[in-house]
N, C-alpha and C. Protein backbone atom coordinates (compact mmCIF):
# COMPACT_ATOMS: atom_id res chain seq x y z
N UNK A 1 0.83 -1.18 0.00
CA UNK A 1 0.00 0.00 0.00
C UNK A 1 0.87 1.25 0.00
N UNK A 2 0.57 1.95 -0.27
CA UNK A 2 1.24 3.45 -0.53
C UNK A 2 1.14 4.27 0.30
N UNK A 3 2.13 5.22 0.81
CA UNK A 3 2.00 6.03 2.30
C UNK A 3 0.55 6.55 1.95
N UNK A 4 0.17 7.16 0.64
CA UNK A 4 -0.51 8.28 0.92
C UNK A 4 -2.09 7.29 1.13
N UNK A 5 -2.33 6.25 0.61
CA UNK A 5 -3.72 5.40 1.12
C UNK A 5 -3.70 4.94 2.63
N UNK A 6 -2.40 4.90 2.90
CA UNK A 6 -2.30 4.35 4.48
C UNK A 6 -2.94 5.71 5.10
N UNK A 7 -2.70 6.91 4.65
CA UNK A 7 -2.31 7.81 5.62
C UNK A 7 -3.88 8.16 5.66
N UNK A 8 -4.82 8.13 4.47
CA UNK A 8 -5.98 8.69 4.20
C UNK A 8 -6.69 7.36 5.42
N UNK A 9 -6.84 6.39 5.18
CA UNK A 9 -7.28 5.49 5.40
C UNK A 9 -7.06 5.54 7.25
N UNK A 10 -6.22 5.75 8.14
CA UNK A 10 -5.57 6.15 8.79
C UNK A 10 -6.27 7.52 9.39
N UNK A 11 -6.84 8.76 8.83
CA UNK A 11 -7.09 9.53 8.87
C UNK A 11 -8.40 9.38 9.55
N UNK A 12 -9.51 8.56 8.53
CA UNK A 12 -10.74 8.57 8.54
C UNK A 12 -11.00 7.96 9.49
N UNK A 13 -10.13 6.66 9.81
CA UNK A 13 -10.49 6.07 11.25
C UNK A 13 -10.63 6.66 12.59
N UNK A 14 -9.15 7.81 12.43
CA UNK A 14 -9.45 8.22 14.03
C UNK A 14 -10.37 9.46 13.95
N UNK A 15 -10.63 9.65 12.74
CA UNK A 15 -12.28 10.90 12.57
C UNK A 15 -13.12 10.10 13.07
N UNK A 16 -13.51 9.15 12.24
CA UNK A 16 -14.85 8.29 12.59
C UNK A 16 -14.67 7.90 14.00
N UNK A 17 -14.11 6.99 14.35
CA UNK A 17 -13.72 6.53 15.84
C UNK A 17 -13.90 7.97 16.87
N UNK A 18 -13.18 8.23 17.09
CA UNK A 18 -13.26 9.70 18.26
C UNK A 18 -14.37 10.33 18.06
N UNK A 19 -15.47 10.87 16.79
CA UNK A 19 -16.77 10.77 16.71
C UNK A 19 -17.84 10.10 17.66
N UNK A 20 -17.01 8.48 17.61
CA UNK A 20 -17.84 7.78 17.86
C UNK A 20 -17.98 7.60 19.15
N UNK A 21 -16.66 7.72 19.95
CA UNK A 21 -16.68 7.63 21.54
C UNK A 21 -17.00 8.75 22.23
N UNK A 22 -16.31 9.87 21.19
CA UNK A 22 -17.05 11.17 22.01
C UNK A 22 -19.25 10.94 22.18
N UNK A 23 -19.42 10.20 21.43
CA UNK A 23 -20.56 10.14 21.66
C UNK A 23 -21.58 9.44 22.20
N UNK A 24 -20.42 7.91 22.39
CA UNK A 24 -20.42 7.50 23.40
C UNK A 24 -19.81 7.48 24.70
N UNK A 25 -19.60 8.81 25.22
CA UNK A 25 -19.14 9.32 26.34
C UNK A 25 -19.97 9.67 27.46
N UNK A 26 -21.00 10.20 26.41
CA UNK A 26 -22.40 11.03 27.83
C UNK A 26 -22.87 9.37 28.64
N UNK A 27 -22.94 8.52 27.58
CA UNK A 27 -23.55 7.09 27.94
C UNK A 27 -22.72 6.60 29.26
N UNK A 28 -21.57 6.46 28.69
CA UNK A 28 -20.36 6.29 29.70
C UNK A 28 -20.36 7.08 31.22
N UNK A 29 -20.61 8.36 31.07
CA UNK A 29 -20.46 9.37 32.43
C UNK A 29 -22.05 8.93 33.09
N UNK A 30 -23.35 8.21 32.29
CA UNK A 30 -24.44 8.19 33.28
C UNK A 30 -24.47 7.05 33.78
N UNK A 31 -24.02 6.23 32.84
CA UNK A 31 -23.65 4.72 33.43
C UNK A 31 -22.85 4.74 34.80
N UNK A 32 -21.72 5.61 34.80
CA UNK A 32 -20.51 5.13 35.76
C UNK A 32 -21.10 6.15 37.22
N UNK A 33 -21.82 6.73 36.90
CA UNK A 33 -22.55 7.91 38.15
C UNK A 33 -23.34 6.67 38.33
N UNK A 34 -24.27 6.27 37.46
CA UNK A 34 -25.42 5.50 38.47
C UNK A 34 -25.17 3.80 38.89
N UNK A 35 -24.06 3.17 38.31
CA UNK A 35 -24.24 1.88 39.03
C UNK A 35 -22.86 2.06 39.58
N UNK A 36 -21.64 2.93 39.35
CA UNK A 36 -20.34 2.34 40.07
C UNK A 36 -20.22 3.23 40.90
N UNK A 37 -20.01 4.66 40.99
CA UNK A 37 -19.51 5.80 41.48
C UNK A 37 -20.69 6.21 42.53
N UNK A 38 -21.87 5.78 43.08
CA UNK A 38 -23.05 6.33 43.60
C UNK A 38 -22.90 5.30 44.75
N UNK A 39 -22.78 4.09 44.50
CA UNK A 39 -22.20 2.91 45.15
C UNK A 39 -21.27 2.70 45.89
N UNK A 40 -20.66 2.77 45.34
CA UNK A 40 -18.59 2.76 45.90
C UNK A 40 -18.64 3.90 47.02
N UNK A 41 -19.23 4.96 46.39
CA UNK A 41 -18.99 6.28 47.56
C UNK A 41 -19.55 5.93 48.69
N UNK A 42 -20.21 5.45 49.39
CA UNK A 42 -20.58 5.46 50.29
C UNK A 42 -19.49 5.01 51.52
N UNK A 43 -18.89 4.56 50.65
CA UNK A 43 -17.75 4.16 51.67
C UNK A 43 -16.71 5.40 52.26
N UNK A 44 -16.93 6.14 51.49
CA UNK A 44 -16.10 7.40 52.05
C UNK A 44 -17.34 8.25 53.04
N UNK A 45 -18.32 8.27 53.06
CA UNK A 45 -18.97 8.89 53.94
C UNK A 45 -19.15 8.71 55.39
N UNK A 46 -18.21 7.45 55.93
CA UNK A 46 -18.62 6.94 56.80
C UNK A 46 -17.52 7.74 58.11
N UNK A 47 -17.89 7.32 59.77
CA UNK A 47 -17.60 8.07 60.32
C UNK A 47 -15.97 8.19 60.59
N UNK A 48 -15.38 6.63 60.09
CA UNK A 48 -13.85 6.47 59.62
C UNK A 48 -13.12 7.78 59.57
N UNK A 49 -13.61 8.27 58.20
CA UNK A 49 -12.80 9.23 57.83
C UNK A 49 -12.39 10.14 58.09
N UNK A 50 -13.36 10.22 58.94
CA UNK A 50 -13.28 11.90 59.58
C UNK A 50 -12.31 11.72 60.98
N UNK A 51 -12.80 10.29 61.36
CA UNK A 51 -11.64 10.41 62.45
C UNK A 51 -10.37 10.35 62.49
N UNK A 52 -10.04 9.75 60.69
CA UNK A 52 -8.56 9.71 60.10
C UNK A 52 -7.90 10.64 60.20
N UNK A 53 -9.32 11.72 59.56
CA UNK A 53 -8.38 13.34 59.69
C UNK A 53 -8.32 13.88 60.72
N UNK A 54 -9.12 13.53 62.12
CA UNK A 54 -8.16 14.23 62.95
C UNK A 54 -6.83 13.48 63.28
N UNK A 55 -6.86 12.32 63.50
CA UNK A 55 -5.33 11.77 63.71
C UNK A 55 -4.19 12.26 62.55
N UNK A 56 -4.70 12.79 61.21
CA UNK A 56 -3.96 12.42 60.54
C UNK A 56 -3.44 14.28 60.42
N UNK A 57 -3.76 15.12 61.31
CA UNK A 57 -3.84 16.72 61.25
C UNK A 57 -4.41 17.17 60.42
N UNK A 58 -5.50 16.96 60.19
CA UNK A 58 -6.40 17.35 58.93
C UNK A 58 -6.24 17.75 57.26
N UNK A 59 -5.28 15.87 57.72
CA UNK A 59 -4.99 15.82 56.08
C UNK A 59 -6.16 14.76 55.42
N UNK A 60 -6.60 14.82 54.72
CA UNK A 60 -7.94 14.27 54.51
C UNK A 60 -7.60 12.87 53.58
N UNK A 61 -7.11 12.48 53.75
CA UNK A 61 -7.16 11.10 53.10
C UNK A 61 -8.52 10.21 52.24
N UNK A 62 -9.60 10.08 53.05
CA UNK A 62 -10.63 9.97 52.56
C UNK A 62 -11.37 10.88 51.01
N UNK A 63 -11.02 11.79 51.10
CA UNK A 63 -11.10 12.79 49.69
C UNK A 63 -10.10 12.46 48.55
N UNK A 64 -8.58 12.16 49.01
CA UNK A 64 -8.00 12.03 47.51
C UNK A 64 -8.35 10.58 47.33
N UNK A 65 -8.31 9.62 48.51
CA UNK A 65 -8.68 8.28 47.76
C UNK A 65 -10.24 7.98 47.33
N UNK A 66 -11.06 9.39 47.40
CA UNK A 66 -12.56 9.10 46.29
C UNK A 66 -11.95 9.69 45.24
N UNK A 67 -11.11 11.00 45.06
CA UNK A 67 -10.98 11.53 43.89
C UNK A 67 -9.78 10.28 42.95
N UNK A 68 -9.05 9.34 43.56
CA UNK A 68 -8.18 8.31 42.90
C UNK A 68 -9.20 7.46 42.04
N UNK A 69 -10.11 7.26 43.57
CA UNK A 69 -11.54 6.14 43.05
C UNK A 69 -12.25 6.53 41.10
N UNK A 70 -12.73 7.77 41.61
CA UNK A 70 -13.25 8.78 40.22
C UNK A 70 -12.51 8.44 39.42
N UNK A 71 -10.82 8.67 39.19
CA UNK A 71 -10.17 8.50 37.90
C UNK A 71 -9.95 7.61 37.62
N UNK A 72 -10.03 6.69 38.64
CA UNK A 72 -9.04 5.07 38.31
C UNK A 72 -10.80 4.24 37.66
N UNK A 73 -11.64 4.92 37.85
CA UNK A 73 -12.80 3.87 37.48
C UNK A 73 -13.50 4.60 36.32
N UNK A 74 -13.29 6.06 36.11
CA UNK A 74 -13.79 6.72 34.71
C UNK A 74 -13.34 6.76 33.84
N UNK A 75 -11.87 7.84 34.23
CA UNK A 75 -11.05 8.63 32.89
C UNK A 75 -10.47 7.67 32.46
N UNK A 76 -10.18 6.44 33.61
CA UNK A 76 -8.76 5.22 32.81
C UNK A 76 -10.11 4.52 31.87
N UNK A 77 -11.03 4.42 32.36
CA UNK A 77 -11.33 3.42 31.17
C UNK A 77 -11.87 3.66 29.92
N UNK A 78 -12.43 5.17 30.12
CA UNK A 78 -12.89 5.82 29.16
C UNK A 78 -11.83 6.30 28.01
N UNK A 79 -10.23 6.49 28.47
CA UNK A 79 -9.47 6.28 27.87
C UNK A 79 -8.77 5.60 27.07
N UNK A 80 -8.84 4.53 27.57
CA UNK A 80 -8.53 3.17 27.19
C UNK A 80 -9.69 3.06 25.78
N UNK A 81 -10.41 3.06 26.22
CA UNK A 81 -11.69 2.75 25.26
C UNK A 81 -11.56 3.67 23.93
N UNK A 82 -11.14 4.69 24.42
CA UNK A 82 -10.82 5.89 23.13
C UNK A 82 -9.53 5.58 22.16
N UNK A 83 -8.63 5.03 22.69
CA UNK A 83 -6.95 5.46 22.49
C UNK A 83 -6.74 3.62 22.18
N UNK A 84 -7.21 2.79 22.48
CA UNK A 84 -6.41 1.27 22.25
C UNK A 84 -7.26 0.80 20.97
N UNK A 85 -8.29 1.02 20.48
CA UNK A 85 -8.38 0.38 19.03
C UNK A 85 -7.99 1.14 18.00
N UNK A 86 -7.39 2.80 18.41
CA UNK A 86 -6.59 3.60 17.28
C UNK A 86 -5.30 2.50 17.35
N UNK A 87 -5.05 2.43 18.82
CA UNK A 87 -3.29 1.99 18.38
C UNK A 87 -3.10 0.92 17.49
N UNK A 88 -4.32 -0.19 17.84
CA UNK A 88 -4.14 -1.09 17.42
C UNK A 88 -4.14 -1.28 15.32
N UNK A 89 -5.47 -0.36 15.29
CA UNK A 89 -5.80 -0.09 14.03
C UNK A 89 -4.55 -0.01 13.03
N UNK A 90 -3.99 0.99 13.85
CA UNK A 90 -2.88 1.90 12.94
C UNK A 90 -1.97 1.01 13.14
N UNK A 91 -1.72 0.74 13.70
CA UNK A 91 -0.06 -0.43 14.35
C UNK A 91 -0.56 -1.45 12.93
N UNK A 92 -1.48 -2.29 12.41
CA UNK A 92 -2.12 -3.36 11.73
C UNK A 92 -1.80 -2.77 10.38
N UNK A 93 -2.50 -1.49 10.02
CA UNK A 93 -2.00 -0.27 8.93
C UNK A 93 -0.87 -0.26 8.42
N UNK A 94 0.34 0.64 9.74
CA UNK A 94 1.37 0.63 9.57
C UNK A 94 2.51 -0.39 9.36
N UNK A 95 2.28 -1.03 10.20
CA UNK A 95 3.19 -2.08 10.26
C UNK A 95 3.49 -3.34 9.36
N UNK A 96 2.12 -3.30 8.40
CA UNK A 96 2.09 -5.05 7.84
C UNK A 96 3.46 -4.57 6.51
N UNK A 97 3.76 -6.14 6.42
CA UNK A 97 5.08 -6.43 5.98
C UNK A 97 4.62 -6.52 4.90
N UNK A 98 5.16 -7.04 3.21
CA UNK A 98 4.76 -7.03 2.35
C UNK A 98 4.85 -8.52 2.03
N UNK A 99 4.34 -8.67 1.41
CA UNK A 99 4.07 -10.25 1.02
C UNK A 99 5.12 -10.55 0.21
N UNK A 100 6.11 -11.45 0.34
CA UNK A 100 6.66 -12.11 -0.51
C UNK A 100 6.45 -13.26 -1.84
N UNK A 101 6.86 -12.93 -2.80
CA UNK A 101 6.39 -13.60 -3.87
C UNK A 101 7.86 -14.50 -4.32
């Protein structure tokens, strides 16, 4: 194949694709609010935490490990989901060898 069909071909995918997740994104953010993130939290509300922070001089521990919770269970996967069938796409694109005759 020829750079310039790879490159077109290549092009349209991550148009179409990133289209496609950006739009399946809103789906993604109501999903992960109502069965994982609404759930899980409750565990930070409890009276634990608060007593962490006074032992701990009112460093709040309980807050960055919900805000870890939030990224490690949204942005990573929503990322993932965006960014690993470009790589793969293009890696398949780029990379194939030429056939020997």
């Amino acid at each position: 194949m020829k750079k310039t069909t790879k490159f077109i071909k290549s092009f349209f995918f991550v148009l179409i694709w990133l289209i496609i997740s950006s739009y399946l994104e809103k789906y993604w953010r109501i999903f992960h609010w109502e069965y994982i993130f609404l759930n899980i939290r409750e565990i930070f509300d409890h009276i634990f935490w608060f007593t962490l922070r006074k032992f701990l001089f009112d460093f709040d521990l309980g807050f960055y490990l919900e805000e870890l919770f939030k990224y490690a269970s949204y942005e990573l996967p929503k990322e993932i989901f965006k960014y690993i069938p470009i790589y793969f796409y293009l890696r398949s694109i780029w990379i194939k060898t030429p056939k020997k005759s």
